[in-house]
Every structure is written in structure tokens, then in C-alpha cells.
C-alpha atoms as a PDB file:
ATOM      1  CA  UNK A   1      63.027  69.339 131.764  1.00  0.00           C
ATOM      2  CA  UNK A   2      62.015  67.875 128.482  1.00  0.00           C
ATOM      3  CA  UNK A   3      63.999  68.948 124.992  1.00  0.00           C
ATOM      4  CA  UNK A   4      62.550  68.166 122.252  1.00  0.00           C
ATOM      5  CA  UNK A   5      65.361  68.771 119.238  1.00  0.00           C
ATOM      6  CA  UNK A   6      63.544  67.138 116.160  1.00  0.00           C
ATOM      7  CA  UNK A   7      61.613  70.749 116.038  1.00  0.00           C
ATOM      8  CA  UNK A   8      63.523  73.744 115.302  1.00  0.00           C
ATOM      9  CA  UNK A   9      64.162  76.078 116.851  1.00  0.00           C
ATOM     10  CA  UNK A  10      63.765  73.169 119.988  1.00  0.00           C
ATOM     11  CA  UNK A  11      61.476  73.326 122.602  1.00  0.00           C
ATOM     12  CA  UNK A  12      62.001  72.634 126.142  1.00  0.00           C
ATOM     13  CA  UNK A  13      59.186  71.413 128.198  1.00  0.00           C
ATOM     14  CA  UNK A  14      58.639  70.744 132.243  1.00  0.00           C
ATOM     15  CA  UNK A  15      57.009  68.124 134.710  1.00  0.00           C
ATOM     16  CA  UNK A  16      56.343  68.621 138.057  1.00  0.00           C
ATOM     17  CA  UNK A  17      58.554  65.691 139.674  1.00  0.00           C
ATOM     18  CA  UNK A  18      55.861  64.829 142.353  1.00  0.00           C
ATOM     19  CA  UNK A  19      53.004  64.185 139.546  1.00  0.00           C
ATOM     20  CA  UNK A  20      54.594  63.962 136.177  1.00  0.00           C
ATOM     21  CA  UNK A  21      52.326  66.586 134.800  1.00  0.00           C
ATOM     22  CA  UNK A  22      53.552  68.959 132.508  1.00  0.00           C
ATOM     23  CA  UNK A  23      53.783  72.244 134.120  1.00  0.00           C
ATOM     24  CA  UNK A  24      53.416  75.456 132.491  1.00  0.00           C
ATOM     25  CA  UNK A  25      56.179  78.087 133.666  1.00  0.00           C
ATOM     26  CA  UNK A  26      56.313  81.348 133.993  1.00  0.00           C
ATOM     27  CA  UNK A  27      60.345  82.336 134.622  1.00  0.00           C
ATOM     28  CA  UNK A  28      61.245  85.687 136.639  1.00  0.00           C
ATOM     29  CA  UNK A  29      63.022  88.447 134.960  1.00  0.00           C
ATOM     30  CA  UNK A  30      66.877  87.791 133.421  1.00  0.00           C
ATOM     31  CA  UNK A  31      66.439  83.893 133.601  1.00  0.00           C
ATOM     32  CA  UNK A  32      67.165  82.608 130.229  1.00  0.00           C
ATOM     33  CA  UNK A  33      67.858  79.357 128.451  1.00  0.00           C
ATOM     34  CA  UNK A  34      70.911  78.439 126.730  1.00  0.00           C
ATOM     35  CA  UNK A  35      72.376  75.203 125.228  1.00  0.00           C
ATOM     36  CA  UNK A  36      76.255  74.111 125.993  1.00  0.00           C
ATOM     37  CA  UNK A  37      77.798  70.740 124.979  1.00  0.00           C
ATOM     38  CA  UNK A  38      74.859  69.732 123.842  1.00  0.00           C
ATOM     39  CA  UNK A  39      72.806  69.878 126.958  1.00  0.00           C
ATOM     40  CA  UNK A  40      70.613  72.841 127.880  1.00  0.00           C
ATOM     41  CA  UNK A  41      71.278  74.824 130.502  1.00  0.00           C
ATOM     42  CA  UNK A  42      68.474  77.458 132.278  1.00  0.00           C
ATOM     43  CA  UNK A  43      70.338  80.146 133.959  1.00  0.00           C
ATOM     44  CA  UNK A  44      70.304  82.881 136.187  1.00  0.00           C
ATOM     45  CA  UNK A  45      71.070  86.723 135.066  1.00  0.00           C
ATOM     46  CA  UNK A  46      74.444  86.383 137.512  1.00  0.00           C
ATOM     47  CA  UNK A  47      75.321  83.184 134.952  1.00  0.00           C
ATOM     48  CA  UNK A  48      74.816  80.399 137.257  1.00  0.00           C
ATOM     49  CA  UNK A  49      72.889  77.273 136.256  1.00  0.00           C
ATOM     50  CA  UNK A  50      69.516  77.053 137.852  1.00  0.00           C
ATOM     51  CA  UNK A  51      68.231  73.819 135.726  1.00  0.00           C
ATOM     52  CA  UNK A  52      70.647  71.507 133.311  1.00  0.00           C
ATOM     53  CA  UNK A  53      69.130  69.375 131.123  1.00  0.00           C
ATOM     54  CA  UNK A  54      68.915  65.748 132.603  1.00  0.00           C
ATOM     55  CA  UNK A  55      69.202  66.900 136.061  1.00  0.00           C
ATOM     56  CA  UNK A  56      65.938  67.156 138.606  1.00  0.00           C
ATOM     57  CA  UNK A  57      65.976  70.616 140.163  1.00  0.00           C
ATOM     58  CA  UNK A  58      63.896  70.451 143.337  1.00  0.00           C
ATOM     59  CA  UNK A  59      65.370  73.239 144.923  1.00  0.00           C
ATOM     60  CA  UNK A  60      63.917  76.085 142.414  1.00  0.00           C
ATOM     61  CA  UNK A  61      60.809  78.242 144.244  1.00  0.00           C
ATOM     62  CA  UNK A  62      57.828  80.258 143.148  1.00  0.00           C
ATOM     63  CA  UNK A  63      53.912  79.415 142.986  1.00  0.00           C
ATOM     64  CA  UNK A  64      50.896  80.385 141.069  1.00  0.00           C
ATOM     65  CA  UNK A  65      47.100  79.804 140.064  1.00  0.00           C
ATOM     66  CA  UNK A  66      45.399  77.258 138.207  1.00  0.00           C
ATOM     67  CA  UNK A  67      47.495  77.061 135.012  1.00  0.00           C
ATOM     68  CA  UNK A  68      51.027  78.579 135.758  1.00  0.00           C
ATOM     69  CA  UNK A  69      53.933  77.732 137.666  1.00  0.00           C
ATOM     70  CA  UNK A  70      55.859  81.421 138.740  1.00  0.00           C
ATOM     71  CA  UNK A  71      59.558  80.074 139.219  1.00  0.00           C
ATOM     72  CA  UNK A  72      61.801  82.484 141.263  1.00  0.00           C
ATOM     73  CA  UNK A  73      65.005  82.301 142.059  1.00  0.00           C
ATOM     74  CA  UNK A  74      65.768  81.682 145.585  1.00  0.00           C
ATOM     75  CA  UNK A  75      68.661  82.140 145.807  1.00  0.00           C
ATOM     76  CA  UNK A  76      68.268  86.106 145.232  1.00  0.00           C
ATOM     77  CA  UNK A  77      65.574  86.600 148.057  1.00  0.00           C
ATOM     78  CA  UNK A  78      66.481  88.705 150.963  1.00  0.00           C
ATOM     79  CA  UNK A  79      67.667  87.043 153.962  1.00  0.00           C
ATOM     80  CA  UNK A  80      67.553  88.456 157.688  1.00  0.00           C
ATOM     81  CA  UNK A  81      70.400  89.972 159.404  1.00  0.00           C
ATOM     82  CA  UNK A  82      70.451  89.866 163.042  1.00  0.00           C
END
């Protein structure tokens, strides 16, 4: 995650780590983006941090087509119950 704060309001962009190229994303319902002590934070709807800024996340799932990166988060999906 890339913040760019000379524009206002600021932008945050992404990279895929593997490649470096940006990636365009497409977040799942409730995720939003917030800033605390001066580092920005992407977070689930249940208020726990999914991305901080500075931090790789390679644990975040999803998929998509050509263009767009569908992030989900995993941590929500149904699990199986013997």
C-alpha cells in the first residue's frame, strides 16, 4: 500500500508484492479505510485491521479478470464443521 499525502484528500494506491505492478482493487462490502497516528489503516466492518500502512499483507484473498483485483476477507468465509 502506497499513500500518497501531497494530494488532498490522499490517495492510497496497491502493488501486487510478487510483480510490483500496481493493482487495481475492488474491496468487499463494509471494508473501509481509515488513518490513525498517522498511518493508514484498511479495516474490516468487525474493526479489525486487514492492511496498515507500511506493512505487506499477503494473507488477504479474492481474484478477478483482466483489470481488477476482488479482495475478500478471509477471515469471514465459512469453515466446515465435522
Amino acid at each position: 500500500m502506497v499513500v500518497d499525502r501531497s494530494v488532498s484528500p490522499p490517495t492510497v494506491a496497491f502493488r501486487f508484492v510478487a510483480s510490483g505492478e500496481p493493482a487495481n482493487i475492488e474491496w468487499s462490502w463494509g471494508i473501509s479505510a481509515h488513518e490513525v497516528d498517522g498511518k493508514v489503516h484498511i479495516v474490516a466492518p468487525d474493526g479489525d485491521d486487514l492492511m496498515v500502512e507500511g506493512v505487506v499483507a499477503d494473507d488477504l484473498g479474492g481474484g478477478g479478470g483482466d483489470e481488477t483485483f476482488n479482495v475478500c476477507d478471509v477471515r469471514s468465509l465459512p469453515t466446515a464443521v465435522p
